[in-house]
N, C-alpha and C. Protein backbone atom coordinates (compact mmCIF):
# COMPACT_ATOMS: atom_id res chain seq x y z
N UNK A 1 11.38 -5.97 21.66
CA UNK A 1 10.23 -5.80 20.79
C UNK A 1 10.30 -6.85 19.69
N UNK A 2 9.00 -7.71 19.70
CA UNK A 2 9.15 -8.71 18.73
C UNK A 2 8.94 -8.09 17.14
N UNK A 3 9.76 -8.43 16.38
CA UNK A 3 9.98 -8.18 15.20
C UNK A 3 9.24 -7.85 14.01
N UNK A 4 8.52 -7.18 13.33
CA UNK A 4 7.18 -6.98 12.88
C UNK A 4 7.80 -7.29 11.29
N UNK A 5 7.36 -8.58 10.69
CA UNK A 5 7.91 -9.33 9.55
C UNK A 5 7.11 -9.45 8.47
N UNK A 6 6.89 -9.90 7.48
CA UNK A 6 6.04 -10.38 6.38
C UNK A 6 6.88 -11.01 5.64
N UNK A 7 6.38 -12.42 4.97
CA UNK A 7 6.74 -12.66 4.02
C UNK A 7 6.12 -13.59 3.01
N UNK A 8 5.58 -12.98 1.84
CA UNK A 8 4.84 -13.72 1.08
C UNK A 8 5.23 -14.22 -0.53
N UNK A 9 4.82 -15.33 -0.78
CA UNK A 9 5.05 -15.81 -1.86
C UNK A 9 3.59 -16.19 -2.10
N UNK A 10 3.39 -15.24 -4.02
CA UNK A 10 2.49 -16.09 -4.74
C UNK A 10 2.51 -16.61 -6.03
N UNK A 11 1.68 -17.02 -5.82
CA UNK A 11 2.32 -18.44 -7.42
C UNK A 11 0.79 -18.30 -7.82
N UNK A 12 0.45 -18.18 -9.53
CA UNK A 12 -0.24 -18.59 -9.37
C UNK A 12 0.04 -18.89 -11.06
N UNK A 13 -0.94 -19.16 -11.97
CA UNK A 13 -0.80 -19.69 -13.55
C UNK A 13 -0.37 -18.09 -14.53
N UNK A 14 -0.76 -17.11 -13.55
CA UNK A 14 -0.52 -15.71 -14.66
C UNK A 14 1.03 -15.26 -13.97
N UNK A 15 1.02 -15.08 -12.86
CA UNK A 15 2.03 -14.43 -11.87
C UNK A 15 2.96 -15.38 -11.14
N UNK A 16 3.79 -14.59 -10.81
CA UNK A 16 4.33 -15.03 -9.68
C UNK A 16 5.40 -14.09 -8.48
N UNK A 17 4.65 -13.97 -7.60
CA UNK A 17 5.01 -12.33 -6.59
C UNK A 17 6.00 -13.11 -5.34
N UNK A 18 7.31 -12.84 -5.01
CA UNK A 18 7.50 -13.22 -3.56
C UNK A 18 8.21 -11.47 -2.52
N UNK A 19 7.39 -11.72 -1.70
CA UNK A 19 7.83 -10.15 -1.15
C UNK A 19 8.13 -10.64 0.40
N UNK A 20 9.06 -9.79 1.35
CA UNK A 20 9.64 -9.72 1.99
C UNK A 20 9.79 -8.45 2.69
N UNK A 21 9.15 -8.26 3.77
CA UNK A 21 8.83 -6.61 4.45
C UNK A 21 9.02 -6.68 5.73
N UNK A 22 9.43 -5.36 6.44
CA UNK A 22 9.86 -5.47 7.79
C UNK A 22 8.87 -3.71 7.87
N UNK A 23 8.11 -4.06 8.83
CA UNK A 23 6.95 -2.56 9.02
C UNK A 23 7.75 -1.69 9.38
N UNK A 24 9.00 -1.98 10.76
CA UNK A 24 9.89 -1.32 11.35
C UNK A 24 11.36 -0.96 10.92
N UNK A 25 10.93 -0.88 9.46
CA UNK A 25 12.52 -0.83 8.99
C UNK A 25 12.86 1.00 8.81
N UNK A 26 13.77 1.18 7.62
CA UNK A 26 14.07 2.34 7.49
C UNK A 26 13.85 2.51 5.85
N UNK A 27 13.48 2.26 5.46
CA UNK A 27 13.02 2.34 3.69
C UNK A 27 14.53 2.05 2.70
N UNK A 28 14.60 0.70 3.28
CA UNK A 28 15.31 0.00 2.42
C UNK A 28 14.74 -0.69 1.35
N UNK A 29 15.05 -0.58 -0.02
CA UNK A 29 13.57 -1.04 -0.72
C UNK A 29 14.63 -1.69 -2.28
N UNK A 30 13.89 -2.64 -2.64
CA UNK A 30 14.45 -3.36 -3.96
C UNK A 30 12.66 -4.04 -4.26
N UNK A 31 12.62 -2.93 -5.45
CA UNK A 31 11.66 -3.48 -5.75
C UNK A 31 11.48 -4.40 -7.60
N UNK A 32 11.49 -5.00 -8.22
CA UNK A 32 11.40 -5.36 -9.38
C UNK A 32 10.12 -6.36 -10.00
N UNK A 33 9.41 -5.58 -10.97
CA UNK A 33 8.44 -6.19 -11.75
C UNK A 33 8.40 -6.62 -12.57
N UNK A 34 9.16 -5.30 -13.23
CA UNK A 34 9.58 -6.05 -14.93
C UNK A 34 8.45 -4.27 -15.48
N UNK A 35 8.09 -3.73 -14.61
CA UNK A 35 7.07 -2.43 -15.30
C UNK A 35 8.00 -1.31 -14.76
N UNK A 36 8.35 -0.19 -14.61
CA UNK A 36 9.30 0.63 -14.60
C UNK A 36 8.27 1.56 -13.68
N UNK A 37 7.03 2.17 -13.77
CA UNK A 37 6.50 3.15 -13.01
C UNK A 37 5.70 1.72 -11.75
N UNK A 38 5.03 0.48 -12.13
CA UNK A 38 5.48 -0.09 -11.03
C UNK A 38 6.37 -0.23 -9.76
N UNK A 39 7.72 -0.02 -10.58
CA UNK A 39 9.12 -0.46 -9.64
C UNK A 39 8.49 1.03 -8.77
N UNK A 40 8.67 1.80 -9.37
CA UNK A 40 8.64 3.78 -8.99
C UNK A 40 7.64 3.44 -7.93
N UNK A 41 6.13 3.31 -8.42
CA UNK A 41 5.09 3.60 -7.27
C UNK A 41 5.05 2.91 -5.81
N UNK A 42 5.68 0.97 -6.21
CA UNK A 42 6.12 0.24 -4.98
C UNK A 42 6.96 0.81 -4.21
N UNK A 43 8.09 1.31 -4.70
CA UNK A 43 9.45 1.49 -3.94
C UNK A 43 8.81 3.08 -3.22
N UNK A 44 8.36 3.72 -3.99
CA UNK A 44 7.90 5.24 -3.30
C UNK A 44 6.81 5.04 -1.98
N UNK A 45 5.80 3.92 -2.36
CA UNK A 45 5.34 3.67 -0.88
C UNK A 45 5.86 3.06 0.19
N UNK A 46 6.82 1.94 -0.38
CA UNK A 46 7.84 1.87 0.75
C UNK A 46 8.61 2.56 1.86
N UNK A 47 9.04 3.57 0.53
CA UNK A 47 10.18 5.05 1.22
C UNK A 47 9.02 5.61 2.26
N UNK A 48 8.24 6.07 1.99
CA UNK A 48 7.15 6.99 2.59
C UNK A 48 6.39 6.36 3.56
N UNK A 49 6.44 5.23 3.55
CA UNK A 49 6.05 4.22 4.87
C UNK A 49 7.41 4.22 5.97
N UNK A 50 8.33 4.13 5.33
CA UNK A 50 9.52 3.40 6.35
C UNK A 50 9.55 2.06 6.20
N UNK A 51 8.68 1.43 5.19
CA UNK A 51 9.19 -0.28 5.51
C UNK A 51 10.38 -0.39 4.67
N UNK A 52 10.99 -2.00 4.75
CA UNK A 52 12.15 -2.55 4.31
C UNK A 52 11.24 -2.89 3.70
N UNK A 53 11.65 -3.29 2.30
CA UNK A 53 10.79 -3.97 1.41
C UNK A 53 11.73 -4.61 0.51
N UNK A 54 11.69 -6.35 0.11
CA UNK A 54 12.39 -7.21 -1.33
C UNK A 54 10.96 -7.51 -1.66
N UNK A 55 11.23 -6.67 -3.48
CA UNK A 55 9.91 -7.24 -3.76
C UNK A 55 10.36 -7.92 -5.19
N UNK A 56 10.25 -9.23 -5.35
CA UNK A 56 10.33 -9.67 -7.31
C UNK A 56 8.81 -10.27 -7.70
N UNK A 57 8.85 -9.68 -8.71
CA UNK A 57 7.31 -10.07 -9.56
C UNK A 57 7.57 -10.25 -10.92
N UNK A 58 7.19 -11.25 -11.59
CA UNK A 58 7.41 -12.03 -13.09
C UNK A 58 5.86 -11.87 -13.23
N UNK A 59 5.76 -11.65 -14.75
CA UNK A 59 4.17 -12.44 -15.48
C UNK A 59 5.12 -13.57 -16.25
N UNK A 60 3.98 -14.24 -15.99
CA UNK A 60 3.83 -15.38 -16.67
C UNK A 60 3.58 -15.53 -17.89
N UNK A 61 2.32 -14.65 -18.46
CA UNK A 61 1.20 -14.40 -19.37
C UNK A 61 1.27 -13.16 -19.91
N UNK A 62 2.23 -12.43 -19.59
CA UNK A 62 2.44 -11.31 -20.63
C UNK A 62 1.39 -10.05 -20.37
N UNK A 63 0.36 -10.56 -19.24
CA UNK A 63 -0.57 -9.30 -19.17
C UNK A 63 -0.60 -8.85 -18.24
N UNK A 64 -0.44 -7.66 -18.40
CA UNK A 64 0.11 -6.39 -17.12
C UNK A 64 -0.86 -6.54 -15.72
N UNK A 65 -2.02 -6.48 -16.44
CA UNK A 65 -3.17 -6.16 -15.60
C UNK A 65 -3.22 -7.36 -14.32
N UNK A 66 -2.66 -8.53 -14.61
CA UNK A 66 -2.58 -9.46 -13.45
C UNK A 66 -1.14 -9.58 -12.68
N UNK A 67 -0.23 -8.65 -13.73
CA UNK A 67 1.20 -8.44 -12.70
C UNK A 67 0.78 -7.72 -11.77
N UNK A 68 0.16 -6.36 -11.98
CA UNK A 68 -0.37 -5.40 -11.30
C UNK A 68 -1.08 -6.06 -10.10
N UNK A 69 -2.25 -6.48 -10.59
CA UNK A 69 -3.07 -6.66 -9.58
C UNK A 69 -2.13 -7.97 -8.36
N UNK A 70 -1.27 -8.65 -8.73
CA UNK A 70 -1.12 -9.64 -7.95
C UNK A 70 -0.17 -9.31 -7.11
N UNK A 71 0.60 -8.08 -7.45
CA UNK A 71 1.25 -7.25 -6.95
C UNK A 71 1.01 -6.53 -5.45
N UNK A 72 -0.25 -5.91 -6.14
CA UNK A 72 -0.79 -5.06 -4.67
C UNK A 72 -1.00 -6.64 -4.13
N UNK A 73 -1.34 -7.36 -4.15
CA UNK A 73 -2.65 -8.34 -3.19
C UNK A 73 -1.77 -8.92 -2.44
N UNK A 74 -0.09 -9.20 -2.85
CA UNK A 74 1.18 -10.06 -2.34
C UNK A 74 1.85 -8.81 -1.49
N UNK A 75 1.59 -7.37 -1.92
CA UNK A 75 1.82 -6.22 -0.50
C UNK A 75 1.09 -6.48 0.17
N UNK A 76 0.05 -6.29 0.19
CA UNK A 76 -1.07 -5.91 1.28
C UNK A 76 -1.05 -7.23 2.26
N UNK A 77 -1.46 -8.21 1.61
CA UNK A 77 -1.04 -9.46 2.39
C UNK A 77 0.03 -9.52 3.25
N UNK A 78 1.66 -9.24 2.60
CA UNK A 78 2.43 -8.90 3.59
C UNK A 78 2.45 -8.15 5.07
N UNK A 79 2.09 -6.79 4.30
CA UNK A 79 2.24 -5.80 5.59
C UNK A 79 0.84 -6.82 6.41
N UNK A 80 -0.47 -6.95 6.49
CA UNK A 80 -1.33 -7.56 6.78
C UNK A 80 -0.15 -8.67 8.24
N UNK A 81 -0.03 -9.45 7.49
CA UNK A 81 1.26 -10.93 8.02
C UNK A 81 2.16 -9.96 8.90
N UNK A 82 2.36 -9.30 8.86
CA UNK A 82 3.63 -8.18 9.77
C UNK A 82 3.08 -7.82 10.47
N UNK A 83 1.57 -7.31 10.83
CA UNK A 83 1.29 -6.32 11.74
C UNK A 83 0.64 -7.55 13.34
N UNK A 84 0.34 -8.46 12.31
CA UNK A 84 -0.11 -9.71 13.28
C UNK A 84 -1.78 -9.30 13.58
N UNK A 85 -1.43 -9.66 15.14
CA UNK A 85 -2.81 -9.05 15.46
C UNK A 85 -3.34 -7.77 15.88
N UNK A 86 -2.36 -6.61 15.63
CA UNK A 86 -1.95 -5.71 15.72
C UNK A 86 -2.72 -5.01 16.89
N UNK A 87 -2.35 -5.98 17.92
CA UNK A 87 -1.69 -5.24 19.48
C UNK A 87 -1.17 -4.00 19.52
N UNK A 88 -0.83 -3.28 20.26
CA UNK A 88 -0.46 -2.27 20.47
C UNK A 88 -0.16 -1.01 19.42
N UNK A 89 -0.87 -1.25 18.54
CA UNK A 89 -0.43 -0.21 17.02
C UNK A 89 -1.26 1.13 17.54
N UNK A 90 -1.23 2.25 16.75
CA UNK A 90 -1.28 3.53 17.00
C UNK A 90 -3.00 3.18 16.14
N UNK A 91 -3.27 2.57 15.10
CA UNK A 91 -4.41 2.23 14.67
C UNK A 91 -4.83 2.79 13.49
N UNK A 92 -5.07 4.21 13.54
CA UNK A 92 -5.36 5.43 12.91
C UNK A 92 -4.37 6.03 11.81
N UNK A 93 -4.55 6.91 11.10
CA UNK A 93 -3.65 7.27 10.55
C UNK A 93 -4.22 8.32 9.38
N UNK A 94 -3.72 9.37 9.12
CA UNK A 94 -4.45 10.20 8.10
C UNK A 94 -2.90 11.12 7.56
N UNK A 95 -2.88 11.09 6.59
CA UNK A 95 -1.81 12.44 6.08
C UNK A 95 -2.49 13.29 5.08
N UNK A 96 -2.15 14.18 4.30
CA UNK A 96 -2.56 15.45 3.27
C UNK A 96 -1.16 15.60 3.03
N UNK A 97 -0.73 14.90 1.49
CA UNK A 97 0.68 15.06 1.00
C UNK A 97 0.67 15.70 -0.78
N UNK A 98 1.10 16.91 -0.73
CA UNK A 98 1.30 17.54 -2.31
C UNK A 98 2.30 17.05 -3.14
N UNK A 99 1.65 17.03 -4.32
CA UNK A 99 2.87 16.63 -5.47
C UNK A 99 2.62 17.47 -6.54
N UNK A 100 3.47 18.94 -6.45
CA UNK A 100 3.50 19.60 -7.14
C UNK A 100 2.49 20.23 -7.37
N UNK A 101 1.49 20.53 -8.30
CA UNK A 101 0.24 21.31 -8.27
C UNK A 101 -1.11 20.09 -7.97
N UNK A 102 -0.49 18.52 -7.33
CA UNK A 102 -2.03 18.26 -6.96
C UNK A 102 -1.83 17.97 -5.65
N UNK A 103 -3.18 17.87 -4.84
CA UNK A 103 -2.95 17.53 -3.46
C UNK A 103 -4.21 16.15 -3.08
N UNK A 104 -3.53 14.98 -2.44
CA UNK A 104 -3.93 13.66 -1.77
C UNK A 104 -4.06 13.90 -0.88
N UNK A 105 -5.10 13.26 -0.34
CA UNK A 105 -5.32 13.17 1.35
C UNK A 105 -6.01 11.19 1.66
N UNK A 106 -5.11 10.90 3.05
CA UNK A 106 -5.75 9.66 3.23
C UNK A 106 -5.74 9.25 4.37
N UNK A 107 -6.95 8.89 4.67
CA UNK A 107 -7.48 8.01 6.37
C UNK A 107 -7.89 6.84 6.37
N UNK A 108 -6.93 6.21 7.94
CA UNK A 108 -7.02 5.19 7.80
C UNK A 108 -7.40 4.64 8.63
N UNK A 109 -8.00 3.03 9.10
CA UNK A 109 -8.00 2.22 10.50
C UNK A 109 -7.96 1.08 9.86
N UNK A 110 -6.61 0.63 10.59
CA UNK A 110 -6.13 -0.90 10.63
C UNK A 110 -7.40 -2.26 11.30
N UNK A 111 -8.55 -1.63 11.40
CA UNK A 111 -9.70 -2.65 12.21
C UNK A 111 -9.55 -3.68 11.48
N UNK A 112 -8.71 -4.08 10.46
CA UNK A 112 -9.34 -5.71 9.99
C UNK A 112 -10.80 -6.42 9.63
N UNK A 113 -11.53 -4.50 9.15
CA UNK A 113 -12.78 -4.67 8.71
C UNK A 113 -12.00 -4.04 7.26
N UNK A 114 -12.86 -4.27 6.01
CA UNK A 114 -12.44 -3.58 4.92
C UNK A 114 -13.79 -3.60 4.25
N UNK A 115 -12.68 -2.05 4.20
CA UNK A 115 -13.60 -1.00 3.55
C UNK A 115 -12.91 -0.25 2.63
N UNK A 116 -13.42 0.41 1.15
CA UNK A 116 -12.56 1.38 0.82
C UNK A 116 -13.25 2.29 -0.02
N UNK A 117 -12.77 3.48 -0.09
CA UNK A 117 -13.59 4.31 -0.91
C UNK A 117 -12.04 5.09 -1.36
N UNK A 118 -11.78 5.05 -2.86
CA UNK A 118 -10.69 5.64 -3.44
C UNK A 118 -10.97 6.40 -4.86
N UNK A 119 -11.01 7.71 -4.79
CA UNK A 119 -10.68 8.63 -5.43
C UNK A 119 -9.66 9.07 -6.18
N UNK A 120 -9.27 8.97 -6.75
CA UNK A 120 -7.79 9.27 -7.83
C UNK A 120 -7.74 10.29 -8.92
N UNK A 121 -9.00 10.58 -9.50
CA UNK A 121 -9.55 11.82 -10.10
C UNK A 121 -8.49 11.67 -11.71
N UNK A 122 -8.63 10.30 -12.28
CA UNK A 122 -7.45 10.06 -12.89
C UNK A 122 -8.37 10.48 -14.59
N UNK A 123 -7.64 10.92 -15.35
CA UNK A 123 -8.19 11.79 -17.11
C UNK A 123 -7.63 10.46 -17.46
N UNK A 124 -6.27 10.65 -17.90
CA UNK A 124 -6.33 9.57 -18.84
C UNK A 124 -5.71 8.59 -18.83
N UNK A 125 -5.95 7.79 -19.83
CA UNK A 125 -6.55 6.03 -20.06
C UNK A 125 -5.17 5.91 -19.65
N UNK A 126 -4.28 6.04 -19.77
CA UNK A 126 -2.68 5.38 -19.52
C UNK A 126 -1.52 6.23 -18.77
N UNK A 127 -1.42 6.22 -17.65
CA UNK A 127 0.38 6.58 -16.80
C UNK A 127 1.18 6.25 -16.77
N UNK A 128 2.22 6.73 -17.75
CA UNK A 128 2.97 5.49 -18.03
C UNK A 128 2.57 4.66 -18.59
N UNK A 129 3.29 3.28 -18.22
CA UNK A 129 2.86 2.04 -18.88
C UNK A 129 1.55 1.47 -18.69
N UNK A 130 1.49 1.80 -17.50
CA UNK A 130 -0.09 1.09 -16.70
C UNK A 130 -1.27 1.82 -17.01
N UNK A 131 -2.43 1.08 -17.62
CA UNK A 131 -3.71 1.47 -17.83
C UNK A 131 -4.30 2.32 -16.65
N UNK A 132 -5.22 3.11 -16.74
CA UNK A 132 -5.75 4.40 -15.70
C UNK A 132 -6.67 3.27 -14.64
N UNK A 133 -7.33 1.79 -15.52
CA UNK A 133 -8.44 1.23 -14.51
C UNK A 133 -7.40 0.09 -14.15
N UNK A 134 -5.64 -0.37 -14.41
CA UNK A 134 -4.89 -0.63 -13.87
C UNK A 134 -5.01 -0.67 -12.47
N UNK A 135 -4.29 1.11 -12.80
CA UNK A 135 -3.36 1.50 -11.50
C UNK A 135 -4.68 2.00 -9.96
N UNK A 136 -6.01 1.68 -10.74
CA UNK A 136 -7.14 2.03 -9.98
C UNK A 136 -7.32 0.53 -9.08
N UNK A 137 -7.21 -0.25 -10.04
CA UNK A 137 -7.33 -1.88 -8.97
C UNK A 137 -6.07 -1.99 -8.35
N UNK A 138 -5.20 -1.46 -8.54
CA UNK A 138 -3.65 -1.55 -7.97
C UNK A 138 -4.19 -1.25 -6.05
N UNK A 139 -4.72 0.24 -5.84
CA UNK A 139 -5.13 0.55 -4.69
C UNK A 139 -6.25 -0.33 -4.30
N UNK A 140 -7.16 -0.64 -4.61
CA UNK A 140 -8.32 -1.48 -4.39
C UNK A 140 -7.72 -2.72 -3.96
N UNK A 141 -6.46 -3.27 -4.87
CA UNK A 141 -6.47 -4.60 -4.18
C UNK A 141 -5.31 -4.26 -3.06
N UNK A 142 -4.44 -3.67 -2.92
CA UNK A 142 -3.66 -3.37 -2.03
C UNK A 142 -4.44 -3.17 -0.49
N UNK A 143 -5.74 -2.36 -0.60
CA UNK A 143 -6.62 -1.96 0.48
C UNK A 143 -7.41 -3.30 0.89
N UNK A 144 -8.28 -4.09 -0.44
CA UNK A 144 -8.21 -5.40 0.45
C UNK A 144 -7.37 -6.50 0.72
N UNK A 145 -6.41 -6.61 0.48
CA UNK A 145 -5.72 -7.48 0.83
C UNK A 145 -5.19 -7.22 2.51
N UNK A 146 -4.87 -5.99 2.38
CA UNK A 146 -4.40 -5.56 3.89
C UNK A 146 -5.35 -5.46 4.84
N UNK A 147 -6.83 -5.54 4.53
CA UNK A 147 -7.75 -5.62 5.60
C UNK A 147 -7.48 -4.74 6.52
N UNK A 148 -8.46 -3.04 5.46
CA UNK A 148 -8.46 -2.50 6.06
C UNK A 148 -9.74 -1.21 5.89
N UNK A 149 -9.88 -0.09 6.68
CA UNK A 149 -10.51 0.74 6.07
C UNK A 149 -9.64 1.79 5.84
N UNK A 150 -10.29 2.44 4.70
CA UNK A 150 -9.27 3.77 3.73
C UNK A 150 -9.98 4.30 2.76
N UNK A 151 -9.83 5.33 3.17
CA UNK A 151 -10.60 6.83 2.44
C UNK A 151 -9.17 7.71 1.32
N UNK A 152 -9.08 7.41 0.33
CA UNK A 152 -8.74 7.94 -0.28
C UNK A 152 -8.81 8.87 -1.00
N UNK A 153 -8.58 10.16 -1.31
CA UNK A 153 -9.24 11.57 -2.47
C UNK A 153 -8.05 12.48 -2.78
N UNK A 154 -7.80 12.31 -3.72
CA UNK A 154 -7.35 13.19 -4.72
C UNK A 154 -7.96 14.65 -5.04
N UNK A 155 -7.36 15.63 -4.59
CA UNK A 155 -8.29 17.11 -4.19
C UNK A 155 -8.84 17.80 -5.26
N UNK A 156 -7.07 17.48 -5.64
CA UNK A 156 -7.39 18.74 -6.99
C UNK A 156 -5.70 17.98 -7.74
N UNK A 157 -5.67 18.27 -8.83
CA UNK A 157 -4.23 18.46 -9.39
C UNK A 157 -4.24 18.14 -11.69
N UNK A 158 -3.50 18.94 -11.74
CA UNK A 158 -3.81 18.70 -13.37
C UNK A 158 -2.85 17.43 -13.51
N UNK A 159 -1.69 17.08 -13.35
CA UNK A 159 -0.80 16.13 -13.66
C UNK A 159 -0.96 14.40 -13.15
N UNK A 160 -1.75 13.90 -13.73
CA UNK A 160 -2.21 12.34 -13.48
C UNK A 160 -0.87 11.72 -13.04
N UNK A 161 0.08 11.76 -13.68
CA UNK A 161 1.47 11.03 -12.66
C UNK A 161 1.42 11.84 -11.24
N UNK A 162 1.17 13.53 -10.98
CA UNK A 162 1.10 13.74 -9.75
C UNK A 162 0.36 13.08 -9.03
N UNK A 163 -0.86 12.89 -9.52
CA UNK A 163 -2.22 12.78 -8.86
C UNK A 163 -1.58 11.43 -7.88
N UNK A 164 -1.37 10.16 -8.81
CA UNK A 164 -0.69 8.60 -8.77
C UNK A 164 -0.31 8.84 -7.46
N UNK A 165 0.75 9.88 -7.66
CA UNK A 165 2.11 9.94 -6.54
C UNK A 165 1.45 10.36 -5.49
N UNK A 166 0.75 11.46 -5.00
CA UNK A 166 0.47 11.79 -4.11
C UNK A 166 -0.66 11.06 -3.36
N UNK A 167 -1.49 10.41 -4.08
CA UNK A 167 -2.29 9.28 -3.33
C UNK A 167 -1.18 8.25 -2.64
N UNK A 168 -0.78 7.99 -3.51
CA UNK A 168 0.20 6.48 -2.85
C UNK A 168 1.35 7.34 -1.45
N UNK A 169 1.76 8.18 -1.71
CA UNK A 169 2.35 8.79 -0.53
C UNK A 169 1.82 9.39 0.45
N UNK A 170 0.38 9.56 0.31
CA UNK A 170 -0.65 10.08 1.56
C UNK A 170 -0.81 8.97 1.95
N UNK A 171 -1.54 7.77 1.23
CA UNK A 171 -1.41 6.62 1.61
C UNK A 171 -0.26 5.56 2.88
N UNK A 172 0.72 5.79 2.05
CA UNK A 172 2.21 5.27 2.64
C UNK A 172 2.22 6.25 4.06
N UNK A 173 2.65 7.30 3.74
CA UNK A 173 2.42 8.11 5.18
C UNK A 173 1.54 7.65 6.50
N UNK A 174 0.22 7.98 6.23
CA UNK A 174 -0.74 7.67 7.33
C UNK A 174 -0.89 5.91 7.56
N UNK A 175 -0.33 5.17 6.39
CA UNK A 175 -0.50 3.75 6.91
C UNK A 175 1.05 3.99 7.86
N UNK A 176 1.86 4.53 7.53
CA UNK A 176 3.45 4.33 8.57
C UNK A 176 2.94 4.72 10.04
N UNK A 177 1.76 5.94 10.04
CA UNK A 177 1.56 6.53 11.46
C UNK A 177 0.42 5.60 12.23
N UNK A 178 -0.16 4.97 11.23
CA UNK A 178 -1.57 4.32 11.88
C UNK A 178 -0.64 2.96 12.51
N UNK A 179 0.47 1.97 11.52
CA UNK A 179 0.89 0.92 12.32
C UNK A 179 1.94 1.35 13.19
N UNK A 180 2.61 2.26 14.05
CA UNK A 180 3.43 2.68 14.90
C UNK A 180 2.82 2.05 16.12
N UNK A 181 3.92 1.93 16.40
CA UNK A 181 3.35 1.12 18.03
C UNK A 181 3.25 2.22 19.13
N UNK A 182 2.36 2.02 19.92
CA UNK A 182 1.79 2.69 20.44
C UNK A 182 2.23 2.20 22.17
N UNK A 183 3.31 3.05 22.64
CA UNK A 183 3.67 2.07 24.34
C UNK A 183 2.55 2.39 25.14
N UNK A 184 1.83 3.56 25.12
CA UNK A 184 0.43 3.43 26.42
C UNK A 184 -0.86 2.23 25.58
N UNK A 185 -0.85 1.46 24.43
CA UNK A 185 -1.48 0.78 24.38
C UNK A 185 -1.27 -0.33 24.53
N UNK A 186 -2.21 -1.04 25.60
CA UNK A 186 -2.08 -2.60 25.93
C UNK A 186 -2.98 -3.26 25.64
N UNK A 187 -2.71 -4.14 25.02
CA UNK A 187 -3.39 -5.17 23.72
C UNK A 187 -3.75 -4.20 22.50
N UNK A 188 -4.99 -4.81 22.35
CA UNK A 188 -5.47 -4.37 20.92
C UNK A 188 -6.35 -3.21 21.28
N UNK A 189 -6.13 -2.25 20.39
CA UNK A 189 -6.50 -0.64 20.15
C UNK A 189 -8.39 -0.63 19.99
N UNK A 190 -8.73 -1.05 20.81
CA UNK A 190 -10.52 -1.42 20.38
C UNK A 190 -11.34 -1.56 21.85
N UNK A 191 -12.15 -0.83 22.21
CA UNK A 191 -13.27 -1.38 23.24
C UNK A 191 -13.60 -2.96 22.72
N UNK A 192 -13.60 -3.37 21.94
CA UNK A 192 -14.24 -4.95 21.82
C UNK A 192 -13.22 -5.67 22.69
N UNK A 193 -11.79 -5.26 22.13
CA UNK A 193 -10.71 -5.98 22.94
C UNK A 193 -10.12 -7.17 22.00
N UNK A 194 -10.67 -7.28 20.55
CA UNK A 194 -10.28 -7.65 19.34
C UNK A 194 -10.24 -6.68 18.22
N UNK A 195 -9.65 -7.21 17.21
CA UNK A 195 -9.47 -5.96 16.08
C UNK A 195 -10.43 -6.75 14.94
């Protein structure tokens, strides 16, 4: 089985992201930003995916909001670069994961059409360190970068760090089940016969 890899470096005048992911790993994860519930939310979708993940991210510019964002866009890109043309993948993917009194739910298809509709049901302005319309482009750019579609919703829950957690681990979940390879599928998972 050929090796399902990623590896991206970005550079740009605010940031600078280089990440390193294996889809098929076992949730080996080193993640560092320099933001502390960053390190937490990367490394927790990792775990909850199963990928291997080296992730280092510097600002440049001192402002969160483009560590953040350049963050997701240098994941998503990765896993994206790993899955290839994603031949034989399972495709799909949906979980319903609780964190404590709130509950996430998320569906997915790897089609390499993007789409997203994300719900987070987030009160207030700051989690942690990261601003509430932050950690909201955090998923947005993570979803396009990976070129994909994803339904995200947050059900119910009073605790906004729950809320965070349990999106990103419904998330992580159903993206681990949607890219699983799939042995009765040959080629790509689509009547077109492209993804």
């Amino acid at each position: 089985m050929k090796s399902r890899t990623g590896h991206i470096i970005r550079k740009t005048k605010e940031t600078e992201v280089s990440i390193s992911i294996n889809v098929d790993g076992s949730g080996k994860i080193s993640a560092k930003t320099g933001l502390p519930f960053l390190d937490h939310l990367v490394s927790s979708f990792a775990k909850h995916a199963m990928f291997d993940l080296k992730l280092v991210a510097s600002s440049k510019d001192g402002i969160d909001h483009h560590l953040v964002e350049d963050t997701a866009i240098a994941l998503g890109s990765a896993i994206d670069e790993s899955l290839g043309n994603r031949t034989g993948i399972t495709r799909f993917g949906y979980a319903s994961v609780p964190m404590d009194e709130a509950l996430a739910d998320a569906s997915l298809d790897l089609v390499k059409r993007q789409y997203h509709r994300i719900e987070l049901s987030i009160i207030r302005d700051k989690i942690e360190e990261i601003s509430k319309e932050d950690l909201e482009h955090f998923f947005r750019s993570l979803a396009q970068s990976l070129n994909m579609c994803v339904h995200i919703s947050v059900k119910y829950g009073e605790n906004d760090h729950h809320k965070i957690e349990a999106a990103l681990k419904a998330l992580a979940v159903a993206l681990r089940s949607a890219a699983s390879q799939d042995k009765r599928q040959k080629g790509p998972p689509s009547t077109k016969g492209v993804m």
